[in-house]
Protein backbone atom coordinates (compact mmCIF):
# COMPACT_ATOMS: atom_id res chain seq x y z
CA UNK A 1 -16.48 12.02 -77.46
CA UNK A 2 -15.28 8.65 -76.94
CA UNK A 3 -15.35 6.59 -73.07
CA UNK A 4 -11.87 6.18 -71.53
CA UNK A 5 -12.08 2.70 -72.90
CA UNK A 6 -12.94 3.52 -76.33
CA UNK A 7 -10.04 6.13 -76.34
CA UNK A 8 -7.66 3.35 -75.25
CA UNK A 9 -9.12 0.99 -77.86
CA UNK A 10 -8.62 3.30 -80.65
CA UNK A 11 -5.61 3.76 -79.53
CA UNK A 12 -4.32 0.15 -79.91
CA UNK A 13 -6.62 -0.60 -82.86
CA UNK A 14 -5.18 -2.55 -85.89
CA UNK A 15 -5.23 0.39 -87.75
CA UNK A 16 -1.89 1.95 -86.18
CA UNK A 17 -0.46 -2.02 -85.72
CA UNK A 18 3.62 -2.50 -86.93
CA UNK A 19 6.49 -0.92 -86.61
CA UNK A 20 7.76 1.43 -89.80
CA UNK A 21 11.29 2.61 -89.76
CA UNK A 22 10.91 6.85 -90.62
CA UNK A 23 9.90 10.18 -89.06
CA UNK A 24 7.82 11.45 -92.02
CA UNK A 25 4.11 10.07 -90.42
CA UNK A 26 4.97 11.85 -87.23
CA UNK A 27 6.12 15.03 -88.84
CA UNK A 28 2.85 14.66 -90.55
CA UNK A 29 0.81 14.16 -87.98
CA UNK A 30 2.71 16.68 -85.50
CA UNK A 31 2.41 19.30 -88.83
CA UNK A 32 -1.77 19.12 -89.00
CA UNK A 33 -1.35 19.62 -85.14
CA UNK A 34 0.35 22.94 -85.35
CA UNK A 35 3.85 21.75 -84.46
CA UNK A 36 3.29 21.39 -80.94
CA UNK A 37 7.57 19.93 -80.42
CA UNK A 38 8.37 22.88 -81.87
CA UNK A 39 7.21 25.10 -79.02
CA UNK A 40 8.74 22.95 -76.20
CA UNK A 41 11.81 22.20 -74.44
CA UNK A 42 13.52 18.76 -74.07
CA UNK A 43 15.67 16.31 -72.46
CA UNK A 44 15.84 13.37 -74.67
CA UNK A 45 17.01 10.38 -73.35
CA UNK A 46 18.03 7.02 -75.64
CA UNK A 47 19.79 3.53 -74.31
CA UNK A 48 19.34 0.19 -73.47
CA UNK A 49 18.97 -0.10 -70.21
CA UNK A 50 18.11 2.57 -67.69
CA UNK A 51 16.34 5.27 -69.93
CA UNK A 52 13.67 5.41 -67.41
CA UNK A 53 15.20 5.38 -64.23
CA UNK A 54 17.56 8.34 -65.56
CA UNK A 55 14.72 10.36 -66.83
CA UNK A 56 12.92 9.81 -63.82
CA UNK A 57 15.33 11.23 -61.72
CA UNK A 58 16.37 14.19 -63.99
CA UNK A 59 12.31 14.93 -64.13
CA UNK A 60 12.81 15.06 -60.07
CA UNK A 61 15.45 17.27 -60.07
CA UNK A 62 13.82 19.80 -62.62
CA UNK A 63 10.60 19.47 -60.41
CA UNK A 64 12.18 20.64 -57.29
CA UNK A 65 13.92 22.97 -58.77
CA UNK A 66 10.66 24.57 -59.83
CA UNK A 67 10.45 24.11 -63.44
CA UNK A 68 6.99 22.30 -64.67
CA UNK A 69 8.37 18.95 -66.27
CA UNK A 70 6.70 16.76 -68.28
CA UNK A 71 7.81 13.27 -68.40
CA UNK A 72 7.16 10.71 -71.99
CA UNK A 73 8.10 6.87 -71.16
CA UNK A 74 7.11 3.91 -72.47
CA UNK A 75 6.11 1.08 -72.16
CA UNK A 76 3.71 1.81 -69.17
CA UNK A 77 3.48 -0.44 -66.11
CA UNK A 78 0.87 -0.09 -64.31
CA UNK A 79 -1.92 2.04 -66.11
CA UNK A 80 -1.29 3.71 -70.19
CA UNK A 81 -1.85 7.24 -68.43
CA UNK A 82 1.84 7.08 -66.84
CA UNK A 83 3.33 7.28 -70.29
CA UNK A 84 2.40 10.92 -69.92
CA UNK A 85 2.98 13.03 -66.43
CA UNK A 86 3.48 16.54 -65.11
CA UNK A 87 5.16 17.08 -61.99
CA UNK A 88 4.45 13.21 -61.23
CA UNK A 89 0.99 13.41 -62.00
CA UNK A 90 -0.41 11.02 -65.11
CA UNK A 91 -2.94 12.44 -67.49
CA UNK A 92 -6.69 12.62 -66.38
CA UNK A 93 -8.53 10.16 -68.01
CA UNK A 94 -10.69 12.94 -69.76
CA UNK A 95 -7.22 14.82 -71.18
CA UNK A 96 -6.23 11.97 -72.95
CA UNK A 97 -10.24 10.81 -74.11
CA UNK A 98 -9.63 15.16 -75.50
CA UNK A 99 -6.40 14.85 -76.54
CA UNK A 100 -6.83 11.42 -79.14
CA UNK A 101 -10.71 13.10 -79.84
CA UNK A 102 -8.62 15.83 -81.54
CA UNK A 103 -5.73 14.41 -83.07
CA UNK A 104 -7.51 11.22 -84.49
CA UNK A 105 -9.09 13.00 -87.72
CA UNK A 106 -5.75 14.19 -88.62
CA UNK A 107 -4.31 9.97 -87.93
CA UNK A 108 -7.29 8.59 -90.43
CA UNK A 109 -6.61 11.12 -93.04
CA UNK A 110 -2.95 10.33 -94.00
CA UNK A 111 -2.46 7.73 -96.69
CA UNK A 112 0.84 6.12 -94.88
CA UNK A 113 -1.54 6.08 -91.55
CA UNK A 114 1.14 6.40 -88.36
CA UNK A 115 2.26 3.34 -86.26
CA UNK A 116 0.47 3.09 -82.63
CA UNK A 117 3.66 4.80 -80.79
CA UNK A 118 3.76 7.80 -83.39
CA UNK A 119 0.38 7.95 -82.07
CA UNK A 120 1.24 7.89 -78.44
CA UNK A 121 3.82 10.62 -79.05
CA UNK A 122 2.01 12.94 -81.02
CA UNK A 123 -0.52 12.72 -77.65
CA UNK A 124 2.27 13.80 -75.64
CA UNK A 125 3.60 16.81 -77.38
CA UNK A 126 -0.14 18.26 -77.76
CA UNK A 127 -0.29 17.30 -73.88
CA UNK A 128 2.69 19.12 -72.44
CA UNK A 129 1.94 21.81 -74.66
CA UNK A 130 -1.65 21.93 -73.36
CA UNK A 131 -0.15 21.96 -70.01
CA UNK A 132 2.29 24.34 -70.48
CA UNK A 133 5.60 22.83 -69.38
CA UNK A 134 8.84 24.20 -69.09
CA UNK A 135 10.60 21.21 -70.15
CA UNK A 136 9.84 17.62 -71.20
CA UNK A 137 11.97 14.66 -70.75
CA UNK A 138 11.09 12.52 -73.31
CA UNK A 139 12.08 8.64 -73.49
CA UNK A 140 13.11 7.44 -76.92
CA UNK A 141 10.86 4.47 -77.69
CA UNK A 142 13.77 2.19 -79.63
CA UNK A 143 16.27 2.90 -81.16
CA UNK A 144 16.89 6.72 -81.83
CA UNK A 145 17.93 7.82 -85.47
CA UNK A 146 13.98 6.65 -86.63
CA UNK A 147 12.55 6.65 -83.37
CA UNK A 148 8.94 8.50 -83.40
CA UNK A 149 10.61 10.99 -80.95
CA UNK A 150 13.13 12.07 -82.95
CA UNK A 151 11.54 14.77 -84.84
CA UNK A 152 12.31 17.05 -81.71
CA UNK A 153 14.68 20.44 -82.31
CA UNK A 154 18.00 20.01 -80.72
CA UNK A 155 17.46 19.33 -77.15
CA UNK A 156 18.71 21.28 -73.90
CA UNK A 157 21.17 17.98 -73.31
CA UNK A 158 20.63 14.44 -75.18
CA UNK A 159 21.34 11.55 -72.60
CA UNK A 160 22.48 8.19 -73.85
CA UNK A 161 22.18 5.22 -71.10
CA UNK A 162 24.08 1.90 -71.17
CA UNK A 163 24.35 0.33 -74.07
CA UNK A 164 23.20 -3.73 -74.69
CA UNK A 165 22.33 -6.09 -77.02
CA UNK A 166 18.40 -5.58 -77.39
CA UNK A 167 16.18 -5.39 -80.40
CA UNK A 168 18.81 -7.02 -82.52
CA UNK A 169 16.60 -7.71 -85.10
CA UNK A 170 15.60 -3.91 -85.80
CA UNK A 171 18.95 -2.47 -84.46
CA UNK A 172 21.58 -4.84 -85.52
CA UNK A 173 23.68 -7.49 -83.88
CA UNK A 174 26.44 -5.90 -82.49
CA UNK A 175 27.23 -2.88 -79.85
CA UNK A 176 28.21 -0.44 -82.90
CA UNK A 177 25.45 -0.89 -84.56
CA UNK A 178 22.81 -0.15 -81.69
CA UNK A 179 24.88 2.73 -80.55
CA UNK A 180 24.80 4.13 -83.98
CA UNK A 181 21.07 3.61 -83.47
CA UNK A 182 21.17 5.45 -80.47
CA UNK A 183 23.67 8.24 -81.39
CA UNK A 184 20.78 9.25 -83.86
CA UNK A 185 19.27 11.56 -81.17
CA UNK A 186 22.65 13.69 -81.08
CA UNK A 187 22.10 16.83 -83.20
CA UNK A 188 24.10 20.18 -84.68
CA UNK A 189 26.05 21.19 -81.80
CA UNK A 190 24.05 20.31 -79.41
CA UNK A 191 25.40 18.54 -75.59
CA UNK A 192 25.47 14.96 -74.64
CA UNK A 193 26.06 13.04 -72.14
CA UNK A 194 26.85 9.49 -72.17
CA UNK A 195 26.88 6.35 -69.46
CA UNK A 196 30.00 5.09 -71.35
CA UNK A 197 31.64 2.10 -69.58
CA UNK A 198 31.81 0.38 -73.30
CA UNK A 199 34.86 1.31 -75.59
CA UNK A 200 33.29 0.17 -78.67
CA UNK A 201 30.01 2.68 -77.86
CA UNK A 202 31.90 5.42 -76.74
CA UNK A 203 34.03 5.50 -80.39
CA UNK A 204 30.66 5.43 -81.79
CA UNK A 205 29.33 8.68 -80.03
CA UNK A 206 32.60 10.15 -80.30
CA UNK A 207 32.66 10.25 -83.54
CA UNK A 208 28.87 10.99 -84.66
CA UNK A 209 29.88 13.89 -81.83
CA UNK A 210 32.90 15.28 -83.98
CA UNK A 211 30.49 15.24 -87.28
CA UNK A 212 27.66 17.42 -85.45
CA UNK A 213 29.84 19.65 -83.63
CA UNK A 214 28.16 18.16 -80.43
CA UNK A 215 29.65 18.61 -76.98
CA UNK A 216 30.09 15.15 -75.16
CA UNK A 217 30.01 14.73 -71.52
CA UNK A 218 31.41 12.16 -69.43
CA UNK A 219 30.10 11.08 -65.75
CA UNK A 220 33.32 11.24 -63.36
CA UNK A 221 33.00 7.21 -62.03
CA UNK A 222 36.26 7.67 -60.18
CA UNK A 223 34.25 9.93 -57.65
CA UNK A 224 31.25 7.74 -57.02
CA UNK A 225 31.69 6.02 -53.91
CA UNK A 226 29.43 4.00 -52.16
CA UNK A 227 28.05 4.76 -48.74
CA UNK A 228 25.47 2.71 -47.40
CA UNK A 229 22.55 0.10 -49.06
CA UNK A 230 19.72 -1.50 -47.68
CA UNK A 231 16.10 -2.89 -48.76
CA UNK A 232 15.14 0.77 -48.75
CA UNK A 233 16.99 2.35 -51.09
CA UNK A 234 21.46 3.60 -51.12
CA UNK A 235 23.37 6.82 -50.01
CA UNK A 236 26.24 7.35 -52.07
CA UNK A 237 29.30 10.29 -53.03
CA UNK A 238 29.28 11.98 -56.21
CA UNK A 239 31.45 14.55 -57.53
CA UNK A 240 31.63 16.32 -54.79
CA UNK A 241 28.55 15.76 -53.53
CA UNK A 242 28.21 13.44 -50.02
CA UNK A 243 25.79 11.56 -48.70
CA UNK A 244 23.24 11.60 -51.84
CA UNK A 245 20.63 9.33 -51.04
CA UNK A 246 18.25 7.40 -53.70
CA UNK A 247 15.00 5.01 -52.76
CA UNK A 248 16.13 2.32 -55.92
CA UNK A 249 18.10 0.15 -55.62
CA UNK A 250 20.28 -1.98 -57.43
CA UNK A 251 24.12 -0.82 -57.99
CA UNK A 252 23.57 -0.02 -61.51
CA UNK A 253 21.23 2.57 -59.66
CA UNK A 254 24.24 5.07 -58.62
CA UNK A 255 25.59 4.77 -61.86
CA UNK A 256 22.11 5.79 -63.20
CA UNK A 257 22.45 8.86 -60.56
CA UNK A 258 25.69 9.84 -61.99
CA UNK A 259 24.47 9.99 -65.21
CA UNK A 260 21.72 12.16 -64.38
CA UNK A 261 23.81 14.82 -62.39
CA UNK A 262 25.94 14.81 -65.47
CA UNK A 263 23.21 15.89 -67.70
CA UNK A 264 22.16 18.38 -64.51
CA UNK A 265 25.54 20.24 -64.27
CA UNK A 266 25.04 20.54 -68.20
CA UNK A 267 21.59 22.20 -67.93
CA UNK A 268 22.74 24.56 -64.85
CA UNK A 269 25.77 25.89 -67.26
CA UNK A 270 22.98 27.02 -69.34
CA UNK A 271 21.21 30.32 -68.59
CA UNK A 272 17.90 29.04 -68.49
CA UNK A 273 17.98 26.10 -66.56
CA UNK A 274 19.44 26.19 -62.79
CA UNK A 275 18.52 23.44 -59.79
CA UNK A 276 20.43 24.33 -56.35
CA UNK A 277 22.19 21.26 -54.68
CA UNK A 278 19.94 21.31 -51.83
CA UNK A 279 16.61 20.74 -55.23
CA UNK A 280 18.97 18.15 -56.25
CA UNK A 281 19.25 16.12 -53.43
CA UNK A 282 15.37 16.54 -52.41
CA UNK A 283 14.47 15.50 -56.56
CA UNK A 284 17.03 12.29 -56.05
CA UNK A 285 15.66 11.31 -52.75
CA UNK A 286 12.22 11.54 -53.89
CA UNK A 287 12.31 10.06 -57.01
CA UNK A 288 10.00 7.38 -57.57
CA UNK A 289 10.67 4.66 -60.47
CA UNK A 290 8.34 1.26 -60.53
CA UNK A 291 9.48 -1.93 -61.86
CA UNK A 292 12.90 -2.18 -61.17
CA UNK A 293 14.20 -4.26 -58.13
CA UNK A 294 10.98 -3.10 -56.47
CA UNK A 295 10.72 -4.71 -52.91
CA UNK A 296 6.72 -5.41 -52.39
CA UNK A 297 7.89 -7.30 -49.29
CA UNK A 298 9.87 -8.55 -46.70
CA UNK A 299 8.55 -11.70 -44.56
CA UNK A 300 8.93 -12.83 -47.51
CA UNK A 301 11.03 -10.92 -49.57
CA UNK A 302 9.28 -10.28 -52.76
CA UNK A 303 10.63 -8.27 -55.77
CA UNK A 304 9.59 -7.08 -59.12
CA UNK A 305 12.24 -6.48 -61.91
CA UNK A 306 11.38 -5.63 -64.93
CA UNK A 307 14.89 -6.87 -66.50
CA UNK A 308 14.43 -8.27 -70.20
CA UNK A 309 17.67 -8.53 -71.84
CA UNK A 310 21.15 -9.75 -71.03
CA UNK A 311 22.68 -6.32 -69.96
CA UNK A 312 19.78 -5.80 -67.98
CA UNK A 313 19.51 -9.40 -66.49
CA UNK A 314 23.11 -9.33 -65.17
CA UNK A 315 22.62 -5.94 -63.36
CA UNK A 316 19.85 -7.28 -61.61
CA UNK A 317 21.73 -10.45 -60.60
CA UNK A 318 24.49 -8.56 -59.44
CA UNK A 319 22.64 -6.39 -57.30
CA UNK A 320 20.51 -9.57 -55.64
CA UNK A 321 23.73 -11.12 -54.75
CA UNK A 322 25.11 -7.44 -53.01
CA UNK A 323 21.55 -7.14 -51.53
CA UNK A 324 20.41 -10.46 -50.16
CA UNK A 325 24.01 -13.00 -50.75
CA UNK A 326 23.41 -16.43 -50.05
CA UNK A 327 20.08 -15.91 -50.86
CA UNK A 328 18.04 -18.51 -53.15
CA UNK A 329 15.03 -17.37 -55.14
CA UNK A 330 12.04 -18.44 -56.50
CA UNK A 331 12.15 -16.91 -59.94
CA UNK A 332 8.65 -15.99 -61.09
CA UNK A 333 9.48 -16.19 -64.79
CA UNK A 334 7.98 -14.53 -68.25
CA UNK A 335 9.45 -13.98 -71.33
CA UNK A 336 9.10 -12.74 -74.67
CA UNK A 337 9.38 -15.60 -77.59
CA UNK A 338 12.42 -13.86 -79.28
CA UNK A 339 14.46 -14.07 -76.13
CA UNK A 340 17.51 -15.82 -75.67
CA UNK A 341 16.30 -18.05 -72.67
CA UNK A 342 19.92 -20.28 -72.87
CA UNK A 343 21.99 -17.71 -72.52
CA UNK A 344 19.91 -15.21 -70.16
CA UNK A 345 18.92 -18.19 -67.88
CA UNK A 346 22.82 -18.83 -67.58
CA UNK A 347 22.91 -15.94 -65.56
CA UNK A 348 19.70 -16.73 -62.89
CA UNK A 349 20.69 -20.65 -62.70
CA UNK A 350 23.38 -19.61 -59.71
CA UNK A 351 20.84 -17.97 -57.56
CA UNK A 352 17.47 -20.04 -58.13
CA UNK A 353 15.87 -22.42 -56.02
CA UNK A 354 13.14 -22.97 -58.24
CA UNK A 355 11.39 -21.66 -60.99
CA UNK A 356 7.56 -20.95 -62.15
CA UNK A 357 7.13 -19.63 -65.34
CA UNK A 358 4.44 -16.81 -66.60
CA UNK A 359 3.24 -15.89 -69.91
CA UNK A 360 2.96 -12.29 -69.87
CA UNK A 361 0.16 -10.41 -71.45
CA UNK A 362 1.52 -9.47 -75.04
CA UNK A 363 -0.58 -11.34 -77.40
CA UNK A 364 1.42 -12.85 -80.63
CA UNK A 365 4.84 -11.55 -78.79
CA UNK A 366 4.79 -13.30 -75.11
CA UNK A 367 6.26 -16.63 -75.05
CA UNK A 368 4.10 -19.49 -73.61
CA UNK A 369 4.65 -20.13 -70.06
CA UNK A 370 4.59 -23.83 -70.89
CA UNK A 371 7.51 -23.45 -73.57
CA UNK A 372 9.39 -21.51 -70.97
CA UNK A 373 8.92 -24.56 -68.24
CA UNK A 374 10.19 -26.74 -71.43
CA UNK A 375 12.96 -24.93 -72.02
CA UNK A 376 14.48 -24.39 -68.44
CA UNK A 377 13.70 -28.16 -67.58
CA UNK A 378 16.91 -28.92 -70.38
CA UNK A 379 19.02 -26.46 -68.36
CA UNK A 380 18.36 -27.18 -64.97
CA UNK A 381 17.51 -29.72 -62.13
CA UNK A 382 15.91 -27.44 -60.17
CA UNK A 383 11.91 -27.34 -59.63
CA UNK A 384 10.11 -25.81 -62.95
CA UNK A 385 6.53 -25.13 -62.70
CA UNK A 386 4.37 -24.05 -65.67
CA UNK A 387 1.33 -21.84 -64.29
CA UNK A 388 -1.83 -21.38 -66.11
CA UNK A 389 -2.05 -17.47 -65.28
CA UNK A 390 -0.25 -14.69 -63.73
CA UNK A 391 -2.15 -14.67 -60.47
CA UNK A 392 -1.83 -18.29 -60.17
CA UNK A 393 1.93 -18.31 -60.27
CA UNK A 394 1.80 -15.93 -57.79
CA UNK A 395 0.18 -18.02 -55.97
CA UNK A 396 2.55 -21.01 -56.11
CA UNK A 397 5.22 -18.40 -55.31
CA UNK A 398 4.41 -17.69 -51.98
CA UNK A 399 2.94 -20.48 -50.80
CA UNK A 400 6.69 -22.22 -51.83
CA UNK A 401 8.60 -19.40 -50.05
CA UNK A 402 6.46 -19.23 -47.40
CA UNK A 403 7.58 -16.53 -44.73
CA UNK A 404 11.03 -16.58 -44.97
CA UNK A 405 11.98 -17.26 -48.50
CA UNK A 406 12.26 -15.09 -51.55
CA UNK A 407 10.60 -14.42 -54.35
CA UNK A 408 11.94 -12.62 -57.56
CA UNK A 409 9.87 -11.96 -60.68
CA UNK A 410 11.86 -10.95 -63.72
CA UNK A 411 11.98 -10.97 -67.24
CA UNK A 412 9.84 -8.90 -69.14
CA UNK A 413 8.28 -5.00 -68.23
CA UNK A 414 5.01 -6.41 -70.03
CA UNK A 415 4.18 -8.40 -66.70
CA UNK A 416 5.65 -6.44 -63.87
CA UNK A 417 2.10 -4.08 -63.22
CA UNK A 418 0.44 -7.56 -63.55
CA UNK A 419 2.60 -9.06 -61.13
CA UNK A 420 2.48 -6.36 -58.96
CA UNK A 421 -1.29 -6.37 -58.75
CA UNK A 422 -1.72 -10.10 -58.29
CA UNK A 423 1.47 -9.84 -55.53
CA UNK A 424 -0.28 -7.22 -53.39
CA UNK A 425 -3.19 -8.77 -54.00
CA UNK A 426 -1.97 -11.72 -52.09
CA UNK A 427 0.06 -10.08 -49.68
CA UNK A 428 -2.94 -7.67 -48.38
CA UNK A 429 -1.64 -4.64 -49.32
């Protein structure tokens, strides 16, 4: 029996380090386990942007409706455990410390040993097996077609988010080629429902839809109207449906919602599955989905986003302009060293005061907080400060914005918990 931080340890050890295109280690793995996928029910859910958000609030909705949900997301934000909940609830500390106890023979045995995240996955499905839920909704991890999730039977509904340029590299270079990525999830006649909003995705799904005798489904944008926003969270009309209220916010947020009472409406055509409006409204007002235009404060404002690509970026700027126009930021800044800094920075330059940069924790991946300040100083006149850690760029950050500026940290879901901690940290709370 290993300690918690053993368990984690092994968990991330070199052993299980890269990232190997193929479902055969996990159908390995998942096969000396007893097949625990096959004996549970899913809502898979690929994209680029707003995967989580949309599986948090289907995972609501099935909650208050009854039905004991699991929930598999990644990466984490605060604390590993949230990559695996029931009913809201992360794993205990001692499931998981079980859980890997049991399933780590298995890993060391095979000859092509599994990557960390086949790891991580085959946790889950002997967790939610353990814990007997009705349904899962399961995150893909990248990508979809080869994506460790993937070796699920056909699902009650596959969900496809928006579609953006991320993980090029592994994925390809244009929208086609990602969505073909993503439209790997969609299986022998099976439903799916898709954000849309991008002609050159939608053919995509269309037609991997036509081949598998899938059944697509469309959110009806025409009837989402907007209601009311504020730093709290939106009330908006859906299909239908008035006065729907959500506590995220961000714009892209409704569309999010519509997405996920699409892939509702499919479920409650099915016999086994039904949520009453009244479920649905309590599971969307109650949802609750870190690291995305989180508001930590007001006096001064201070939000977390957790916005990392160009799709994602541009929704967030969008929404600060709607939420707080006029407004000028200090943007509390971390990237990745693959990033396009150029072209995503084009999009923050408009709305920032200033700018201290923040080398998130991902060793060998994070770019150096110093070669971020380097960079943005050739783009910009505006202040660029370079800060030795996480909690001391916090620092700077408020004591610039003092009580009635704002403060917006952004660019990469590898810093947001950190962020968060050091934020409320300094804020007292």
């Amino acid at each position: 029996m290993r300690t918690y931080e053993e368990t984690l340890a092994f968990i991330h050890s070199v052993s299980w380090k890269g990232s190997k295109p193929g479902l055969e280690r996990t159908q390995e793995l998942l096969a000396r386990m007893g097949n625990p996928e096959k004996k549970l029910k899913f809502v898979h859910i690929a994209g680029t942007n707003g995967k989580g958000s949309t599986a948090a609030m289907i995972a609501s909705m099935l909650q208050h409706g009854g039905y004991r949900v699991g929930l598999y997301t990644s990466p984490f934000i605060y604390t590993f455990n949230e990559r695996f909940q029931v009913n809201g609830e992360n794993i205990s500390d001692e499931e998981l410390i079980e859980i890997t106890d049991q399933i780590a023979p298995h890993a060391e045995a095979m000859k092509d040993s599994p990557t960390e995240f086949e790891l991580v996955t085959a946790i889950g499905m002997v967790y939610f097996l353990r814990q007997k839920c009705d349904i899962v909704v399961l995150e893909v991890g990248m990508g979809g077609e080869l994506d460790s999730t993937n070796v699920i039977p056909v699902p009650e509904v596959a969900v496809i988010t928006a579609i953006g340029l991320d993980h090029t590299k592994e994925l390809g270079d244009t929208i086609a080629k990602i969505a073909s990525a993503k439209a790997g999830i969609i299986k022998e006649g099976g439903d799916v429902v898709i954000y849309g909003q991008d002609p050159e995705a939608e053919a995509v799904f269309e037609k991997v839809c036509e081949e598998k005798h899938a059944h697509l489904h469309r959110p009806n944008y025409d009837t989402l109207n907007p209601v009311m926003h504020n730093l709290s969270g939106q009330i908006f009309d859906y299909n239908g449906c008035l006065n729907l209220k959500i506590p995220l916010l961000g714009n892209y947020q409704m569309y999010n919602a519509a997405v996920a009472l699409t892939a509702m409406r499919v479920l409650n055509r099915k016999e086994k599955w039904f949520v009453c409006d009244e479920d649905i409204r309590k599971g969307l007002a109650e949802v609750r989905w870190g690291g995305r235009l989180d508001l930590l404060s007001e006096h001064p404002i201070v939000i977390v986003d957790g916005s990392h690509n160009p799709h994602g970026i541009r929704a967030t700027v969008d929404s600060l302009k709607e939420y707080l126009p006029g407004e000028k930021f200090i943007f509390l800044m971390g990237v990745m060293a693959d990033k396009d800094v150029a072209g995503e920075m084009g999009m923050i330059l408009p709305l920032a005061a200033e700018f201290v940069t923040l080398t998130p924790y991902n060793p060998g991946r994070a770019m150096p907080a110093e070669e971020l300040a380097r960079r943005l100083k050739e783009l910009t006149d505006v202040p660029v400060t370079a800060a030795a850690s996480i909690e001391k760029g916090c620092e700077i950050a408020l004591a610039h914005a003092g009580r009635h500026g704002a403060v917006c940290a952004i660019g990469s879901l590898f810093q947001v918990g950190d962020v968060t901690r050091a934020m409320k940290a300094r804020l007292g709370k």
